[in-house]
Protein backbone atom coordinates (compact mmCIF):
# COMPACT_ATOMS: atom_id res chain seq x y z
CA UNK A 1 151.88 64.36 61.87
CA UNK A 2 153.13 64.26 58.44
CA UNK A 3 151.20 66.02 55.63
CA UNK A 4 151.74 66.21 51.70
CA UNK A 5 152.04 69.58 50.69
CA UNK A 6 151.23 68.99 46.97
CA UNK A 7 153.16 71.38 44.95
CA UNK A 8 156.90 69.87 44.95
CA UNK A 9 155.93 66.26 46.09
CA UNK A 10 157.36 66.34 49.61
CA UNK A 11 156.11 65.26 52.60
CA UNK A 12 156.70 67.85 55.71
CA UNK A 13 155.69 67.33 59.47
CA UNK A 14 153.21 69.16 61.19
CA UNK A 15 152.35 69.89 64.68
CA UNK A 16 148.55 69.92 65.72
CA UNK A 17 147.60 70.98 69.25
CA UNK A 18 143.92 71.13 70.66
CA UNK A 19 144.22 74.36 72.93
CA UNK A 20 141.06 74.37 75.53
CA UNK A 21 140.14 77.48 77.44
CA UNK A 22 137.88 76.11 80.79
CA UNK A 23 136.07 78.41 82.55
CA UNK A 24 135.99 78.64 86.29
CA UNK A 25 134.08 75.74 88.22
CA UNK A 26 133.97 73.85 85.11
CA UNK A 27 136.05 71.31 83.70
CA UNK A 28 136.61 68.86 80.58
CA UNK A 29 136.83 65.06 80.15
CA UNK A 30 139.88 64.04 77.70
CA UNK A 31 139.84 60.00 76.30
CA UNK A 32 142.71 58.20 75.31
CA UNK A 33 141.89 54.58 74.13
CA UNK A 34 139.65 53.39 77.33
CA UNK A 35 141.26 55.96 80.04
CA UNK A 36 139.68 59.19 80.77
CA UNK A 37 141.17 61.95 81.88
CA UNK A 38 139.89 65.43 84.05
CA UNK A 39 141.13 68.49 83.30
CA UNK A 40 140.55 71.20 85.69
CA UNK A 41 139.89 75.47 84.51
CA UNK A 42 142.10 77.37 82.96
CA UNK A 43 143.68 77.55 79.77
CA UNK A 44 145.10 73.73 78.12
CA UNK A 45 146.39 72.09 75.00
CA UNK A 46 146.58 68.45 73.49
CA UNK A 47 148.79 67.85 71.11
CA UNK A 48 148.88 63.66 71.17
CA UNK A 49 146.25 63.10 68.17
CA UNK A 50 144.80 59.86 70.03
CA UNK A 51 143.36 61.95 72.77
CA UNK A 52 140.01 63.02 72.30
CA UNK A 53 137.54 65.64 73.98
CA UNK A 54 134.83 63.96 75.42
CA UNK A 55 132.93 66.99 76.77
CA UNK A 56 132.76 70.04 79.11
CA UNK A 57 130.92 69.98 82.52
CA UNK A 58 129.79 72.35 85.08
CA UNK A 59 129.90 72.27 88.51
CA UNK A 60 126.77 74.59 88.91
CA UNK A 61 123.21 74.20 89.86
CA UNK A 62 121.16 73.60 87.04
CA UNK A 63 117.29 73.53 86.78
CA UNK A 64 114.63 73.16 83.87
CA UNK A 65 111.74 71.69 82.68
CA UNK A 66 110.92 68.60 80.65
CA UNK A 67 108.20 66.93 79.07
CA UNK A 68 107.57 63.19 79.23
CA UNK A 69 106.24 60.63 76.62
CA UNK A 70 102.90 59.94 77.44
CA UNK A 71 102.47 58.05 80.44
CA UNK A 72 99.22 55.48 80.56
CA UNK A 73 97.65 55.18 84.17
CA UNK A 74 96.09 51.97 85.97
CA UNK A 75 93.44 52.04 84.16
CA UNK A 76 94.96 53.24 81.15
CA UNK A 77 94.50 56.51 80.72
CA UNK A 78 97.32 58.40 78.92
CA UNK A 79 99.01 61.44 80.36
CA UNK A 80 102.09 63.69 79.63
CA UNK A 81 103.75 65.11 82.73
CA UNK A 82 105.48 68.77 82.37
CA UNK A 83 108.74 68.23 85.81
CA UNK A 84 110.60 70.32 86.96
CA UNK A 85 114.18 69.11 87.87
CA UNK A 86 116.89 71.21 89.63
CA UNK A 87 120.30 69.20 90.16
CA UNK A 88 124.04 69.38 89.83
CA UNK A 89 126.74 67.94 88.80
CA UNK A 90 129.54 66.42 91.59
CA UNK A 91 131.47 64.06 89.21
CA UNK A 92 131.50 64.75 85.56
CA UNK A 93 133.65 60.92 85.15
CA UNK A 94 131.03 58.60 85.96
CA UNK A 95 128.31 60.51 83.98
CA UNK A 96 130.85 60.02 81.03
CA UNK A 97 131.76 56.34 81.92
CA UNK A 98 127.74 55.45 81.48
CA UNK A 99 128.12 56.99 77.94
CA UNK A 100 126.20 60.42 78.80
CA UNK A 101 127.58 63.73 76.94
CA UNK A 102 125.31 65.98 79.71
CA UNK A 103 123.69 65.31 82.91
CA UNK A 104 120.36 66.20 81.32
CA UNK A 105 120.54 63.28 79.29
CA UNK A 106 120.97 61.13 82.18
CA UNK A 107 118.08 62.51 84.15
CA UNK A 108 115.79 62.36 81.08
CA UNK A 109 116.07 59.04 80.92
CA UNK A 110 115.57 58.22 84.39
CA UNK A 111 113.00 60.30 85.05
CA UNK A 112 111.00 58.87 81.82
CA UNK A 113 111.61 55.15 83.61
CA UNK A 114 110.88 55.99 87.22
CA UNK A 115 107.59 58.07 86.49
CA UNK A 116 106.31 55.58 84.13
CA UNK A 117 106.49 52.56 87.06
CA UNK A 118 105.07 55.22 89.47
CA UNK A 119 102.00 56.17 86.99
CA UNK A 120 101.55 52.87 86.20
CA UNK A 121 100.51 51.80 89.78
CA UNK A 122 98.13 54.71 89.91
CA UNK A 123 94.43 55.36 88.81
CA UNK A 124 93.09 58.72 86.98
CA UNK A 125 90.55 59.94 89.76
CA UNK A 126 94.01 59.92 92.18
CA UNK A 127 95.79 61.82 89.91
CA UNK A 128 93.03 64.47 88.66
CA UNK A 129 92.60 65.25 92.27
CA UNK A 130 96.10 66.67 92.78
CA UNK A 131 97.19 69.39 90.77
CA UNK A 132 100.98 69.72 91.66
CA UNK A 133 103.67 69.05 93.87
CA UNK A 134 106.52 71.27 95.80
CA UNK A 135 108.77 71.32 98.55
CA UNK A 136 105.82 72.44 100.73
CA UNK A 137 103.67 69.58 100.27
CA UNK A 138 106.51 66.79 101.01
CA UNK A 139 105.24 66.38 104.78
CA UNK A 140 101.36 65.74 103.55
CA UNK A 141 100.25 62.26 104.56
CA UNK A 142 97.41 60.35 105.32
CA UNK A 143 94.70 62.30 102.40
CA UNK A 144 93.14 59.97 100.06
CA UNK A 145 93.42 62.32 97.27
CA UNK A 146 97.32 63.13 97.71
CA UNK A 147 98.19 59.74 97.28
CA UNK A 148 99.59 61.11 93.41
CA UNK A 149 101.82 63.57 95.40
CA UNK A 150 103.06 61.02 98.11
CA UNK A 151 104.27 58.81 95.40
CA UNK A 152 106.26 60.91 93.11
CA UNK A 153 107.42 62.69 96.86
CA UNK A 154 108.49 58.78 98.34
CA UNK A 155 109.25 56.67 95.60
CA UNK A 156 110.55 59.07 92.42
CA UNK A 157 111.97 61.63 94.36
CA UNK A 158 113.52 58.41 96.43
CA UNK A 159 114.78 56.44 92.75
CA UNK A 160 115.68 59.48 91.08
CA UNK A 161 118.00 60.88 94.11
CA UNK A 162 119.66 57.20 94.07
CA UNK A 163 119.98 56.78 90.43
CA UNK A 164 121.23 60.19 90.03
CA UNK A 165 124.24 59.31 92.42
CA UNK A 166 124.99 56.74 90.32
CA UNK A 167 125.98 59.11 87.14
CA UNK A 168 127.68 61.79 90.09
CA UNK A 169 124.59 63.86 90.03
CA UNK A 170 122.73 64.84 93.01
CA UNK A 171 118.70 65.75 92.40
CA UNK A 172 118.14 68.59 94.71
CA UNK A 173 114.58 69.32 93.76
CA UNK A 174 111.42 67.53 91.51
CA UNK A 175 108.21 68.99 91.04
CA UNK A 176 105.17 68.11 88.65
CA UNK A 177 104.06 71.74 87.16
CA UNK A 178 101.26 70.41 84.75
CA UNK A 179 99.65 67.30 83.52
CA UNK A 180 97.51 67.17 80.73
CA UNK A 181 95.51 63.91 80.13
CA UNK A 182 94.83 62.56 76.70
CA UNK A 183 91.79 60.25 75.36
CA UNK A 184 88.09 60.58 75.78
CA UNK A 185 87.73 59.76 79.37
CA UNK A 186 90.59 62.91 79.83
CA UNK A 187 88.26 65.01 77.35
CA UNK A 188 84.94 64.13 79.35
CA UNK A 189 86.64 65.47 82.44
CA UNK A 190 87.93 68.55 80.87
CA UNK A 191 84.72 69.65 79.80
CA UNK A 192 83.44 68.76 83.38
CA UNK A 193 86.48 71.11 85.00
CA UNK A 194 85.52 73.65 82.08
CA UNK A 195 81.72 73.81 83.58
CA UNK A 196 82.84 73.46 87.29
CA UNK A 197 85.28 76.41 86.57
CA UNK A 198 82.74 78.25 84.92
CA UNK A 199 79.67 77.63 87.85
CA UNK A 200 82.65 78.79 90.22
CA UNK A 201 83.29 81.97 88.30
CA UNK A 202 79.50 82.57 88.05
CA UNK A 203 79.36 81.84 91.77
CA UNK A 204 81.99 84.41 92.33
CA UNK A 205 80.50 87.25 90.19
CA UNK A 206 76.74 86.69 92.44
CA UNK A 207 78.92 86.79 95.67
CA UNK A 208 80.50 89.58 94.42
CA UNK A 209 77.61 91.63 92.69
CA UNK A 210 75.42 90.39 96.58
CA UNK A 211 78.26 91.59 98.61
CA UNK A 212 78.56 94.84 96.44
CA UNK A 213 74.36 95.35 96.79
CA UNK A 214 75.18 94.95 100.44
CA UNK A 215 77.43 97.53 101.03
CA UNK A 216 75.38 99.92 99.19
CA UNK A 217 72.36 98.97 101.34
CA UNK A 218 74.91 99.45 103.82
CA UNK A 219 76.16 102.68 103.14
CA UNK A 220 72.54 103.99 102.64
CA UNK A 221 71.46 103.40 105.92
CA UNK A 222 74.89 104.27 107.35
CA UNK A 223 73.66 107.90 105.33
CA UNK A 224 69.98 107.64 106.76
CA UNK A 225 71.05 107.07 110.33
CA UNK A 226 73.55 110.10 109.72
CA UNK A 227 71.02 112.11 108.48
CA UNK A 228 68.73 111.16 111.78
CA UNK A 229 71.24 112.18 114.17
CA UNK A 230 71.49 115.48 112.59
CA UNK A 231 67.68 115.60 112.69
CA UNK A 232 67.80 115.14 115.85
CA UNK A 233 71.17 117.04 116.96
CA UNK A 234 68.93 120.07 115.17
CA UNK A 235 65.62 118.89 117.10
CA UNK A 236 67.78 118.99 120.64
CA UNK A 237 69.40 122.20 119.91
CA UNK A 238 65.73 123.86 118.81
CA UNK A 239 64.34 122.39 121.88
CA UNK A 240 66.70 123.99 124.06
CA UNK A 241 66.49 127.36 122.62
CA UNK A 242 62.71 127.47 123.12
CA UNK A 243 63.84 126.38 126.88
CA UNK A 244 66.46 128.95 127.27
CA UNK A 245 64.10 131.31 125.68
CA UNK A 246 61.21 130.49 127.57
CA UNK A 247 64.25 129.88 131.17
CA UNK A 248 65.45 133.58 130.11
CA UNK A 249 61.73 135.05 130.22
CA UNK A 250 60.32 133.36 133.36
CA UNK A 251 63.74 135.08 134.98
CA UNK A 252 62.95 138.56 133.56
CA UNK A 253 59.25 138.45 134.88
CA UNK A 254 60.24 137.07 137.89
CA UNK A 255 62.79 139.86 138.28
CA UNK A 256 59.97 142.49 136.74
CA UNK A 257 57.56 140.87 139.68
CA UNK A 258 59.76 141.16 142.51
CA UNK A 259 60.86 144.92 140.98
CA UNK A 260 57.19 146.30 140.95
CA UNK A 261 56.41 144.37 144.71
CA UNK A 262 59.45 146.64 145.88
CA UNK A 263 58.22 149.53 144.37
CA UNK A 264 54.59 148.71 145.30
CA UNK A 265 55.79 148.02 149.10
CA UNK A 266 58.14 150.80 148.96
CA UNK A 267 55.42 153.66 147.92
CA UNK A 268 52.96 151.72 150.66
CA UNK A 269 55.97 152.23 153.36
CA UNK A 270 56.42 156.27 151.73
CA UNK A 271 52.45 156.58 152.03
CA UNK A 272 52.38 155.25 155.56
CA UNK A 273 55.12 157.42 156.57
CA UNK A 274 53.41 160.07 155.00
CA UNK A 275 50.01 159.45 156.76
CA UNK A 276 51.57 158.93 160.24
CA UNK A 277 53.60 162.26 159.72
CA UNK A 278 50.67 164.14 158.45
CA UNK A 279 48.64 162.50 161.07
CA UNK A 280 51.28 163.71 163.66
CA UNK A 281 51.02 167.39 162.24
CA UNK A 282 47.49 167.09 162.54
CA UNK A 283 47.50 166.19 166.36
CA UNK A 284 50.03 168.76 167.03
CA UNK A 285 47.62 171.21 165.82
CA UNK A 286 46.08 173.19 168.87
CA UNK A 287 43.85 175.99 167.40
CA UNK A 288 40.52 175.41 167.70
CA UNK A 289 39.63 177.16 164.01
CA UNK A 290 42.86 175.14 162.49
CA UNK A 291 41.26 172.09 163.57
CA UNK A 292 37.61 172.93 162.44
CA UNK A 293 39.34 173.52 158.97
CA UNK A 294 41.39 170.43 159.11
CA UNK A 295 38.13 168.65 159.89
CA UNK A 296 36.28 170.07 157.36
CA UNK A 297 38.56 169.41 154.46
CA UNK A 298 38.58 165.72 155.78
CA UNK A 299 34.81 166.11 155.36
CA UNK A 300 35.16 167.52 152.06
CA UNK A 301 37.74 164.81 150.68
CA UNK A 302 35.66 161.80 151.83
CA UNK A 303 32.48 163.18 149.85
CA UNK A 304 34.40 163.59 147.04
CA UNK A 305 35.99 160.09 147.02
CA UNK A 306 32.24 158.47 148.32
CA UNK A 307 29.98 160.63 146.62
CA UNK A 308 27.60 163.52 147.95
CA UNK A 309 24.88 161.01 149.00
CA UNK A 310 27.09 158.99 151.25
CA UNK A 311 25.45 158.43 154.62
CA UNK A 312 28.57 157.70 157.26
CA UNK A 313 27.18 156.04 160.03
CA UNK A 314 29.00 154.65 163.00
CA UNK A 315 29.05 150.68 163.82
CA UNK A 316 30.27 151.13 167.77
CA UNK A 317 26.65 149.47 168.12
CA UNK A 318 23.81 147.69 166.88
CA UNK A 319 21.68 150.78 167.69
CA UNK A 320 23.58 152.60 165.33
CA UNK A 321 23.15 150.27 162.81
CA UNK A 322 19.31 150.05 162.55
CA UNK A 323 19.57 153.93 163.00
CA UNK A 324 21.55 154.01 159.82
CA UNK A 325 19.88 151.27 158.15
CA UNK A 326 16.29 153.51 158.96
CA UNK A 327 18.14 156.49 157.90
CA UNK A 328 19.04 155.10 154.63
CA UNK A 329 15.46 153.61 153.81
CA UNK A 330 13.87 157.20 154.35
CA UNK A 331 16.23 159.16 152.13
CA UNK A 332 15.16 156.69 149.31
CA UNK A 333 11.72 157.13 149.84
CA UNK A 334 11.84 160.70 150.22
CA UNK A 335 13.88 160.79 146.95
CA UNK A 336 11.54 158.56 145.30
CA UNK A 337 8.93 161.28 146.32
CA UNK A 338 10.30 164.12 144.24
CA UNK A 339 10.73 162.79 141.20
CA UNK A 340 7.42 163.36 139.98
CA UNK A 341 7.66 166.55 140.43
CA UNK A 342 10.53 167.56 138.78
């Protein structure tokens, strides 16, 4: 190109060069008159001055999320969508050919159109029964209150995916995060989700504060019947103490019992043997004076065990009874007798 310099008057030629520097999986869009052209990464330059740079694309994933105009329902009720969009760009040419500098653009604009035909056909209470769609919620049919979500799933999801196609975009994902409803009828029912949010809460804090009484009633008789079984633990081991104690001294005067019947049967067996060896020595005893004595200290150890007034009768007969009997009455009489006279 040919420039005036200015100081000596002369013109002089000049070379001007657009140097581009693409990144990797991106790539540019050059026009020249009606004719574009796509230039691939890596490092370029232009130096024809009737080519222009159009714009640089990516081949990425991209994602975001938008805000649309208000949108006004069935029964006309305004509302302002917040989307989420994650798409990418296949073939940066035809998004330029439809006049598009980004593939946001395009979707923007789409999106605005489909949304507003799919609102449109819809009434508030469908919509304020639905909170938000995902991937997860794409095979949900046959609900009367996720008719909202069926329709943005079916048709926009459906329009946008063909549309995008059209500008070499494909629409990989679309999902409504919020929706926030304008006017009084949208007021009215935010108050009404205020107080139902707020009975709910309430709700939740008397569960709570019932279930927490609960497991302090709970624990307190989980404590009382602790406290019983080692009442009782302490009862049963008392208990058989006394019976171990009261076992332990049945045995010893059982054993004391049966040692004192052995002793008492063992000095009965010494005194027999003692009588029927003295009563052996005594019949083996042939002097007539030895045996007078012997008799006579019999006599003499029977008074002293009876008593001097003992009358020893013998009962071979009843004539030595009545003897004895007569005996006995006279004594008393004749003792009776001398008192006086003492």
């Amino acid at each position: 190109m040919t420039r005036n310099t200015g100081r000596d008057g002369g013109n002089r030629e000049f070379v001007v060069a657009l140097f581009l520097n693409i990144p990797a999986n991106n790539c540019a869009i050059l026009q020249k008159g009606d004719e574009f052209i796509v230039i691939p990464a890596g490092q370029h330059y232009v130096v024809d001055p009737s080519v222009t740079l159009r714009g640089m694309f990516t081949f990425g994933e991209n994602q975001l999320e938008m805000s649309t105009k208000d949108i006004y329902t069935r029964d006309q009720v305004p509302v302002q969508l917040t989307i989420y969009l994650k798409w990418q760009l296949v073939e940066p040419l035809k998004l330029t050919t439809h006049g598009y500098s980004t593939a946001y653009e395009a979707l923007r604009d789409k999106t605005q159109s489909i949304l507003t035909q799919v609102v449109s056909h819809l009434d508030y209470s469908a919509m304020i029964k639905s909170r938000q769609i995902g991937p997860d919620l794409a095979d949900e049919h046959g609900d009367a209150n996720s008719a909202f979500l069926d329709a943005l799933r079916t048709r926009a999801m459906d329009d946008l995916v063909e549309a995008s196609i059209e500008y070499g975009i494909i629409l990989k994902d679309l999902a409504v995060i919020d929706r926030q409803f304008k006017g009084d009828i949208a007021a009215a029912m935010d108050k009404l989700t205020t107080r139902a949010l707020q009975a709910q809460v309430e709700a939740a804090n008397v569960d709570r504060e019932n279930s927490n009484s609960v497991k302090k009633e709970q624990g307190r008789l989980e404590v009382t019947r602790v406290q019983a079984q080692t009442k009782q633990q302490e009862a049963d081991a008392n208990a058989y103490a006394v019976v171990a104690a009261a076992k332990a001294a049945a045995e010893a005067l059982e054993i004391n019992a049966q040692a004192q019947a052995e002793a008492t049967r063992l000095a009965a067996a010494a005194e027999a043997d003692a009588i029927r060896i003295k009563a052996a020595a005594d019949k083996d005893i042939e002097d007539p004076f030895a045996r007078e004595m012997n008799a006579r200290r019999v006599e003499v150890s029977r008074v002293q065990a009876y008593g001097n007034r003992t009358v020893f009768v013998p009962a071979e007969s009843g004539a030595g009874i009545n003897s004895s009997i007569a005996l006995g009455l006279g004594l008393a009489q004749a003792g009776a007798s001398l008192k006086p006279s003492q």
